[in-house]
N, C-alpha and C. Protein backbone atom coordinates (compact mmCIF):
# COMPACT_ATOMS: atom_id res chain seq x y z
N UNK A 1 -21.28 -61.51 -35.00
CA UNK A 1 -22.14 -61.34 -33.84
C UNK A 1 -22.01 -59.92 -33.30
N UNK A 2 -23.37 -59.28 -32.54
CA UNK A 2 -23.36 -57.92 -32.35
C UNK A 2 -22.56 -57.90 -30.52
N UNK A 3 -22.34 -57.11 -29.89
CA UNK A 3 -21.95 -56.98 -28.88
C UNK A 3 -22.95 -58.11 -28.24
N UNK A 4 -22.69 -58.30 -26.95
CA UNK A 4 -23.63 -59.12 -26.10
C UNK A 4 -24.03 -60.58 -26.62
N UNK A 5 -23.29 -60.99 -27.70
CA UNK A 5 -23.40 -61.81 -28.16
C UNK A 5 -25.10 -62.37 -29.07
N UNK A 6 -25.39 -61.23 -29.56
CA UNK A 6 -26.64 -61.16 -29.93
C UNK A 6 -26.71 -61.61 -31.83
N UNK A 7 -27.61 -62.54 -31.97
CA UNK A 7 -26.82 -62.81 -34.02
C UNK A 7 -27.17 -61.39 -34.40
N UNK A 8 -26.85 -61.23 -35.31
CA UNK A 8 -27.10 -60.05 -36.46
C UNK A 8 -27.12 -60.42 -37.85
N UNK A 9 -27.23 -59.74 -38.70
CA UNK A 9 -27.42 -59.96 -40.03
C UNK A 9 -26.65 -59.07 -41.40
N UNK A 10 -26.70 -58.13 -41.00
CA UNK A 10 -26.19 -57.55 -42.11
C UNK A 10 -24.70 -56.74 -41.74
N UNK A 11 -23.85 -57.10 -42.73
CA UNK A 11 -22.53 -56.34 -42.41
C UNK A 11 -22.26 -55.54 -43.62
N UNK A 12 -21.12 -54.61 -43.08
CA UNK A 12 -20.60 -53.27 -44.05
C UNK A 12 -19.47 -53.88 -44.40
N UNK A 13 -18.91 -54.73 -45.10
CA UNK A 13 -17.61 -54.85 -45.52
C UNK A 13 -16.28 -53.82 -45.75
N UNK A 14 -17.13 -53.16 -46.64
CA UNK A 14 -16.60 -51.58 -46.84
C UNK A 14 -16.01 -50.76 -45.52
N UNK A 15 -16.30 -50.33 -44.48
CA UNK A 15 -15.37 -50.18 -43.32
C UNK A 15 -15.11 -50.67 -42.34
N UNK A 16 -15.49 -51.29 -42.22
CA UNK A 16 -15.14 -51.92 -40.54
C UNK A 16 -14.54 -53.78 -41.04
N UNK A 17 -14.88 -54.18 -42.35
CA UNK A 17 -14.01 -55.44 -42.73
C UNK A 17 -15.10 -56.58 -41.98
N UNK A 18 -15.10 -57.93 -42.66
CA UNK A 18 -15.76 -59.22 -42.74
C UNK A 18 -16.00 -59.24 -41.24
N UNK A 19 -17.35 -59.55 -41.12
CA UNK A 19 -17.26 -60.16 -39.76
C UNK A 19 -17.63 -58.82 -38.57
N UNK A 20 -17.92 -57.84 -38.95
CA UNK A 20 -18.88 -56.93 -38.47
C UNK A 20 -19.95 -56.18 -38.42
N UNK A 21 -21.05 -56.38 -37.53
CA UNK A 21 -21.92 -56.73 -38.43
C UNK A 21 -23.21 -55.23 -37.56
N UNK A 22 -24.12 -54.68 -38.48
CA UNK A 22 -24.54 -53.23 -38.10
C UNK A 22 -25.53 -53.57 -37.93
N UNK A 23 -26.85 -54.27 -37.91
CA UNK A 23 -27.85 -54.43 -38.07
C UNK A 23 -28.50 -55.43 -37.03
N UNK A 24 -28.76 -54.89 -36.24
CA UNK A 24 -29.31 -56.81 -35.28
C UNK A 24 -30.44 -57.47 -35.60
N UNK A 25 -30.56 -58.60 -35.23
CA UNK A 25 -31.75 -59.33 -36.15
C UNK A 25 -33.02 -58.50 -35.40
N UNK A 26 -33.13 -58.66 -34.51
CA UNK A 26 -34.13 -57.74 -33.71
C UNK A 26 -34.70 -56.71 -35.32
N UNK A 27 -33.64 -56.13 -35.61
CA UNK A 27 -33.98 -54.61 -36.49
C UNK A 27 -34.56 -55.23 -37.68
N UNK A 28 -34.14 -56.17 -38.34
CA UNK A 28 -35.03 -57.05 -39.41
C UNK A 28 -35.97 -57.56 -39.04
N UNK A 29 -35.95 -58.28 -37.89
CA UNK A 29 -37.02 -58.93 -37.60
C UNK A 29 -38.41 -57.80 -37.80
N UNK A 30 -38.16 -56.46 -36.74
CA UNK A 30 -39.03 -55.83 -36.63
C UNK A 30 -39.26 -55.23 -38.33
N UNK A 31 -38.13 -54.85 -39.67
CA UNK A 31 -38.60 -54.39 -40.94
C UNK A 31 -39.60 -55.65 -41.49
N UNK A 32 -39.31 -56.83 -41.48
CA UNK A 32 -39.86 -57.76 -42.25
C UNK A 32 -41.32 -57.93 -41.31
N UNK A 33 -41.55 -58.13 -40.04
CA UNK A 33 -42.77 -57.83 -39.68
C UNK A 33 -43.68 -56.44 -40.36
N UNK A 34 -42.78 -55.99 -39.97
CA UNK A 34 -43.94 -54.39 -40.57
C UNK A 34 -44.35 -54.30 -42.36
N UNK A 35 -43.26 -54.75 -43.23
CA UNK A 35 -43.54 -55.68 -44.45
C UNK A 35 -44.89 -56.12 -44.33
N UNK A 36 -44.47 -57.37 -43.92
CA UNK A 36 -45.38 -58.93 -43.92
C UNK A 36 -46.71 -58.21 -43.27
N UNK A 37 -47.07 -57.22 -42.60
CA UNK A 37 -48.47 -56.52 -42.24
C UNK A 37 -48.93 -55.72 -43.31
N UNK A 38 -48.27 -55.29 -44.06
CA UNK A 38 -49.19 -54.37 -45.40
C UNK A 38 -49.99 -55.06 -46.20
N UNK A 39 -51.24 -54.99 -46.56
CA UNK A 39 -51.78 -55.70 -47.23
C UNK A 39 -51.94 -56.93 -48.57
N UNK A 40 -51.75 -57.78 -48.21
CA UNK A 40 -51.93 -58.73 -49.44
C UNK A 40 -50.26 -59.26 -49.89
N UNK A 41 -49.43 -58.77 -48.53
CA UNK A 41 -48.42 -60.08 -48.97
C UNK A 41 -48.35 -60.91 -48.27
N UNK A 42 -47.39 -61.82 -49.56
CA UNK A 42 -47.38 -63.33 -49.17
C UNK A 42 -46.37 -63.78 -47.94
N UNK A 43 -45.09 -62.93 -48.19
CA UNK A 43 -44.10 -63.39 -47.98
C UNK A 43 -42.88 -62.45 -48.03
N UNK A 44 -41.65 -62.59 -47.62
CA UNK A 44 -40.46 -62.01 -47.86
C UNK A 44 -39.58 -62.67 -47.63
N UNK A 45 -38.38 -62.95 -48.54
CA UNK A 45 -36.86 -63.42 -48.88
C UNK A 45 -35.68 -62.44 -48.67
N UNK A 46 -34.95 -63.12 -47.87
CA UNK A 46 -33.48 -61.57 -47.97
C UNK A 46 -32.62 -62.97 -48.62
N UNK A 47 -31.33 -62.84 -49.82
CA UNK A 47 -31.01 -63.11 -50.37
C UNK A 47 -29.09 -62.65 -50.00
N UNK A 48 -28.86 -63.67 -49.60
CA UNK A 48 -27.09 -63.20 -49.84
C UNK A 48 -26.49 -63.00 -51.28
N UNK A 49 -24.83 -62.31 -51.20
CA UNK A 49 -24.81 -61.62 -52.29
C UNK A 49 -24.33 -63.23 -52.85
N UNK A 50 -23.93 -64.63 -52.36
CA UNK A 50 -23.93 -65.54 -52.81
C UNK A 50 -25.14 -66.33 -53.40
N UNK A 51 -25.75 -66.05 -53.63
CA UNK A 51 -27.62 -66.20 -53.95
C UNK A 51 -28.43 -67.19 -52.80
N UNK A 52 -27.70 -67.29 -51.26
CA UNK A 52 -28.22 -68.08 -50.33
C UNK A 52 -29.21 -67.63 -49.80
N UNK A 53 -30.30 -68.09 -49.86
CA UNK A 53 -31.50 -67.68 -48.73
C UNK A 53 -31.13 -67.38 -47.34
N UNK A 54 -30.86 -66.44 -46.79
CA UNK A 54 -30.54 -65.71 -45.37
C UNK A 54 -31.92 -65.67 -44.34
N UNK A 55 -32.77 -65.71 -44.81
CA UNK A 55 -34.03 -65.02 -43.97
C UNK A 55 -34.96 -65.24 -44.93
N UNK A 56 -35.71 -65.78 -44.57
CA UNK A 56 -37.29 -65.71 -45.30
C UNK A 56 -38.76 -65.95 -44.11
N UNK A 57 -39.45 -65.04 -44.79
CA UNK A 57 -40.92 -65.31 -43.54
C UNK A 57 -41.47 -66.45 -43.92
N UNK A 58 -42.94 -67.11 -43.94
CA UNK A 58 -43.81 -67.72 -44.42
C UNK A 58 -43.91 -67.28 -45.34
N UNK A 59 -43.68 -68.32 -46.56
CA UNK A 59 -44.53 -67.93 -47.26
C UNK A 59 -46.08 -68.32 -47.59
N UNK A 60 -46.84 -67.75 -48.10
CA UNK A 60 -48.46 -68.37 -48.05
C UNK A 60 -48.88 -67.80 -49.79
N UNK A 61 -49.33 -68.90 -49.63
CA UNK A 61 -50.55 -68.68 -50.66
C UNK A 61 -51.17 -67.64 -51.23
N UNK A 62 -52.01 -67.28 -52.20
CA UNK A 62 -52.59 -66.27 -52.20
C UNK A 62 -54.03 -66.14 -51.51
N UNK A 63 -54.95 -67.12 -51.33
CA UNK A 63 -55.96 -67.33 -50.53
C UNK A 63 -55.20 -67.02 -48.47
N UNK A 64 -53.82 -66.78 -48.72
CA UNK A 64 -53.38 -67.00 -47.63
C UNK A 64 -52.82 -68.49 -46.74
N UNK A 65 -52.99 -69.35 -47.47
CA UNK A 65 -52.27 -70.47 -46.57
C UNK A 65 -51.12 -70.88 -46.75
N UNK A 66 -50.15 -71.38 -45.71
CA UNK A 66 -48.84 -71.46 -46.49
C UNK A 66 -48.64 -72.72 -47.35
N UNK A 67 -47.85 -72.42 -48.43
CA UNK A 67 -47.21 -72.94 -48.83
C UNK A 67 -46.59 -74.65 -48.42
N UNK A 68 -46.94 -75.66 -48.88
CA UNK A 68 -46.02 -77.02 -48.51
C UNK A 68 -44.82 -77.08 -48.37
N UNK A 69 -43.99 -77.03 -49.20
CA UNK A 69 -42.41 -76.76 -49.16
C UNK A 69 -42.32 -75.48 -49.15
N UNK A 70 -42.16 -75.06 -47.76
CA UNK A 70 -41.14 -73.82 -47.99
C UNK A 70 -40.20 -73.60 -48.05
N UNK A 71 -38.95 -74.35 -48.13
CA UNK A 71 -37.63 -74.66 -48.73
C UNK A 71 -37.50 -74.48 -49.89
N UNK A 72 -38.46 -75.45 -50.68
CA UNK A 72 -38.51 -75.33 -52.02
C UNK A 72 -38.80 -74.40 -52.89
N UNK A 73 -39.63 -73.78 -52.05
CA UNK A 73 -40.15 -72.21 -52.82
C UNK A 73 -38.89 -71.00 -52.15
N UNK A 74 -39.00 -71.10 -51.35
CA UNK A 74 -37.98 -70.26 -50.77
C UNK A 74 -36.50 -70.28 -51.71
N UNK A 75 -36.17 -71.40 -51.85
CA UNK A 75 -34.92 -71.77 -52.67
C UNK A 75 -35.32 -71.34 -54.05
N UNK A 76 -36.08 -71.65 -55.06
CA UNK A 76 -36.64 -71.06 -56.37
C UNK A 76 -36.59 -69.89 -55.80
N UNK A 77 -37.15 -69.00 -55.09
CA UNK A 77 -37.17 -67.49 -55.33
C UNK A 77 -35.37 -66.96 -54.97
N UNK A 78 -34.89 -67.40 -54.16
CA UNK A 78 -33.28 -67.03 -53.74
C UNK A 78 -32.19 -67.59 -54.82
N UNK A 79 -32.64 -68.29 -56.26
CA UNK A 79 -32.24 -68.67 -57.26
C UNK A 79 -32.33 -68.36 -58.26
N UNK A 80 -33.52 -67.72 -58.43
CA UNK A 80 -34.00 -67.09 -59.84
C UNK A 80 -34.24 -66.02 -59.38
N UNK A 81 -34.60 -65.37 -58.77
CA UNK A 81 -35.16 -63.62 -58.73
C UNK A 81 -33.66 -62.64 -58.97
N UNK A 82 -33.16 -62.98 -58.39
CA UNK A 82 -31.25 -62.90 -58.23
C UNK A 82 -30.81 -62.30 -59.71
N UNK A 83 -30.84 -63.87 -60.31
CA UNK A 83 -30.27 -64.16 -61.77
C UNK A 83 -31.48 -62.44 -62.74
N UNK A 84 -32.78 -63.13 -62.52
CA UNK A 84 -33.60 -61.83 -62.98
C UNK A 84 -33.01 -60.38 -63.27
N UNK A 85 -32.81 -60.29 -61.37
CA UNK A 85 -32.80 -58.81 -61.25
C UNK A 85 -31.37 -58.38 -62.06
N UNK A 86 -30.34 -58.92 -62.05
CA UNK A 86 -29.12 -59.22 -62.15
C UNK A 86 -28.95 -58.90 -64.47
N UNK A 87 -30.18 -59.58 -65.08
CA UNK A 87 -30.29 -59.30 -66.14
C UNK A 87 -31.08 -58.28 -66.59
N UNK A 88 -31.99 -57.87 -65.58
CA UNK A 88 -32.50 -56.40 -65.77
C UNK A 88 -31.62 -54.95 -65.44
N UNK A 89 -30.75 -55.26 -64.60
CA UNK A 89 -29.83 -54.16 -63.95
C UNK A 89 -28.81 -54.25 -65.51
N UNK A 90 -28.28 -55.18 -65.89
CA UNK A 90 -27.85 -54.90 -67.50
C UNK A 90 -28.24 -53.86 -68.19
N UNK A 91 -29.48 -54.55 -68.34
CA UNK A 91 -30.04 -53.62 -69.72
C UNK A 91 -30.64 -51.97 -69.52
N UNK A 92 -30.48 -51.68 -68.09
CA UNK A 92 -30.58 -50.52 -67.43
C UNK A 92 -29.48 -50.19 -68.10
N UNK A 93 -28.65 -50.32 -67.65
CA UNK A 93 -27.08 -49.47 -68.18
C UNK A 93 -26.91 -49.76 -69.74
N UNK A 94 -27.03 -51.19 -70.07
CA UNK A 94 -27.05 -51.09 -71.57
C UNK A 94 -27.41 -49.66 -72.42
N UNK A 95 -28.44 -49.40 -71.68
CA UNK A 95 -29.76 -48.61 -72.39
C UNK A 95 -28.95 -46.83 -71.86
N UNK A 96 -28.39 -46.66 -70.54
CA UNK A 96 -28.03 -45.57 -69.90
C UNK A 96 -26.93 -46.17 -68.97
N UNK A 97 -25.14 -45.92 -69.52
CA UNK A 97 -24.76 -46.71 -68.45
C UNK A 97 -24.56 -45.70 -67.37
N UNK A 98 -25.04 -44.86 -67.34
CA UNK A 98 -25.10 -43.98 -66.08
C UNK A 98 -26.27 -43.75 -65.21
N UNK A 99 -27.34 -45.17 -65.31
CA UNK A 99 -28.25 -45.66 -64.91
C UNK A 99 -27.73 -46.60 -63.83
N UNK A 100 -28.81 -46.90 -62.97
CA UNK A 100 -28.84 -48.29 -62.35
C UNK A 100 -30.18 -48.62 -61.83
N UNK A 101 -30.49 -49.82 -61.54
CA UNK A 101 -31.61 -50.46 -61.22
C UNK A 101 -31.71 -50.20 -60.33
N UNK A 102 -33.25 -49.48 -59.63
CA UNK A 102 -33.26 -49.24 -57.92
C UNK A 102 -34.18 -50.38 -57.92
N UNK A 103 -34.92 -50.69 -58.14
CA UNK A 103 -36.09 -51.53 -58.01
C UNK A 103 -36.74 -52.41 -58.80
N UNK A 104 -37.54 -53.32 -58.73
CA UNK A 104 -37.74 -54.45 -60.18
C UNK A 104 -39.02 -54.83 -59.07
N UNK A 105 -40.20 -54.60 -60.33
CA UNK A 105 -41.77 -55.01 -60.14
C UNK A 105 -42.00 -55.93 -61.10
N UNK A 106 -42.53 -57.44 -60.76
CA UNK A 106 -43.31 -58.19 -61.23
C UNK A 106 -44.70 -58.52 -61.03
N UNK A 107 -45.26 -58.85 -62.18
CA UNK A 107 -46.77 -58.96 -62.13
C UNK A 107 -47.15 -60.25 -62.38
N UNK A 108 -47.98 -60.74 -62.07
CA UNK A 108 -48.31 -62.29 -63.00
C UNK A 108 -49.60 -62.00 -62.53
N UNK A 109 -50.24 -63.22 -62.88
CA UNK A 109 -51.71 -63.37 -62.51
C UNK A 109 -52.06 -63.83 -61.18
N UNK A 110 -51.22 -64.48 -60.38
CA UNK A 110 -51.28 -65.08 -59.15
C UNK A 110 -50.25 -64.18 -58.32
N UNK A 111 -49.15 -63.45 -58.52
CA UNK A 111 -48.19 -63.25 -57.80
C UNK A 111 -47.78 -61.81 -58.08
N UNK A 112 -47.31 -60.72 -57.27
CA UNK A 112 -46.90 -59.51 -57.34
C UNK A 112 -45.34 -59.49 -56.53
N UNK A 113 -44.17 -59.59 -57.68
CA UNK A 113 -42.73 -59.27 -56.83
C UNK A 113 -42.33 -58.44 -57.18
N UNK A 114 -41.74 -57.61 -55.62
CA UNK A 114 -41.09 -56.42 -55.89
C UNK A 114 -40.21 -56.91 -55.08
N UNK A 115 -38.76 -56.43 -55.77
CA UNK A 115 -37.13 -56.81 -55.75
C UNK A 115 -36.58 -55.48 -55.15
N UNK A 116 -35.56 -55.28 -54.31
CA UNK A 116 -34.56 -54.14 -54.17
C UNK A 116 -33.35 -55.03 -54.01
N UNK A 117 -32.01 -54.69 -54.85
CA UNK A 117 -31.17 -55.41 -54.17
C UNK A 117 -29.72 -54.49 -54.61
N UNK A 118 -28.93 -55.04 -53.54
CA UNK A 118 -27.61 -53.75 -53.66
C UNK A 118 -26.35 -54.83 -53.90
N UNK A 119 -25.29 -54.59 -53.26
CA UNK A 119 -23.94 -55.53 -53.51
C UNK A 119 -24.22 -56.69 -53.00
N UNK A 120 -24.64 -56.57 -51.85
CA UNK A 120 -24.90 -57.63 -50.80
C UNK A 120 -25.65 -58.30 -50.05
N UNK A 121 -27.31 -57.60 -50.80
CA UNK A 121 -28.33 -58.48 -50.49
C UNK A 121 -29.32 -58.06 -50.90
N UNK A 122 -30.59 -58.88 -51.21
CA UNK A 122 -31.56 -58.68 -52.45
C UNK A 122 -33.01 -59.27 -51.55
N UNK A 123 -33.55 -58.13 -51.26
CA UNK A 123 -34.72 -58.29 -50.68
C UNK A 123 -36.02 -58.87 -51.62
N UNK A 124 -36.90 -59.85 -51.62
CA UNK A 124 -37.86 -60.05 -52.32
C UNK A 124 -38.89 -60.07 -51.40
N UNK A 125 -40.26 -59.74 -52.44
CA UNK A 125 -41.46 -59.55 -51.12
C UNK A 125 -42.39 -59.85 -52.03
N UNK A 126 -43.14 -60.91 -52.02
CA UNK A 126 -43.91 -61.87 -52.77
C UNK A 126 -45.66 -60.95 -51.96
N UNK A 127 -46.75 -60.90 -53.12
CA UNK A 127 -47.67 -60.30 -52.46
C UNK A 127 -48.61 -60.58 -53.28
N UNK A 128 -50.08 -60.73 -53.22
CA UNK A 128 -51.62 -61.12 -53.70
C UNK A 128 -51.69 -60.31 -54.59
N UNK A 129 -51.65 -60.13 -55.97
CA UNK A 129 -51.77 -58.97 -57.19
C UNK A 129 -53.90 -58.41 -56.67
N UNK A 130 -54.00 -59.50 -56.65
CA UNK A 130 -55.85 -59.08 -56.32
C UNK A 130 -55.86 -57.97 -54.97
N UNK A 131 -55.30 -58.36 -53.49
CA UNK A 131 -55.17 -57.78 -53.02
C UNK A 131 -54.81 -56.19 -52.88
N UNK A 132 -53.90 -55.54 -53.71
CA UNK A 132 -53.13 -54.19 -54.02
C UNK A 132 -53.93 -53.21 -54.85
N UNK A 133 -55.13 -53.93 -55.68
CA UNK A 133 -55.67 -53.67 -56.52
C UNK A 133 -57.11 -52.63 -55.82
């Protein structure tokens, strides 16, 4: 928790040790809004470095409506995108191990994901491929 007893979300392990935390939800709240306003996405997932869904917006449809289970989808994307990015960041270094993965773009016919993810948490942002176009 941030001073004032306010939740927060993201901590630095690295100096200040478990349980302190730099980021107030306020400050996500306001990144994932400004996200979720660019054109033609669906949705966004923040991902713990345990593969737990932390935060996710609506997700919707590509016509725009949401989604029925959003648990269920929410949980598939905080389960598999993870494992994904996780086998693409491999073969980055495989290939250059003085490489690393900054970013991971998917395409499909219905769906556009773009991945960033670091030690400790793995942003996904689900978006209308028709839309971007």
């Amino acid at each position: 928790r941030a001073q004032g007893g306010e939740k927060t979300l993201v901590s630095d392990r690295r100096y200040k040790g478990q349980g302190v935390w730099l980021f107030a939800m306020s400050e996500v709240e306001a990144t994932l809004q400004r996200i979720n306003g660019h054109k033609g996405v669906l949705g966004t997932v923040i991902v713990n470095d345990e593969g737990e869904p932390i935060r996710a917006t609506t997700i919707c449809e590509p016509d725009g409506t949401p989604v029925l289970d959003q648990n269920l989808v929410v949980s598939q994307y905080a389960e598999l995108i993870p494992q994904l990015a996780s086998m693409a960041r491999s073969m980055v270094r495989d290939l250059d191990p003085q490489n690393n993965l900054q970013f991971l773009r998917i395409r499909s016919k219905n769906h556009e994901i773009m991945v960033h993810s670091d030690s400790e948490f793995t942003l996904i942002v689900i978006q209308n491929p028709a839309a971007t176009e």
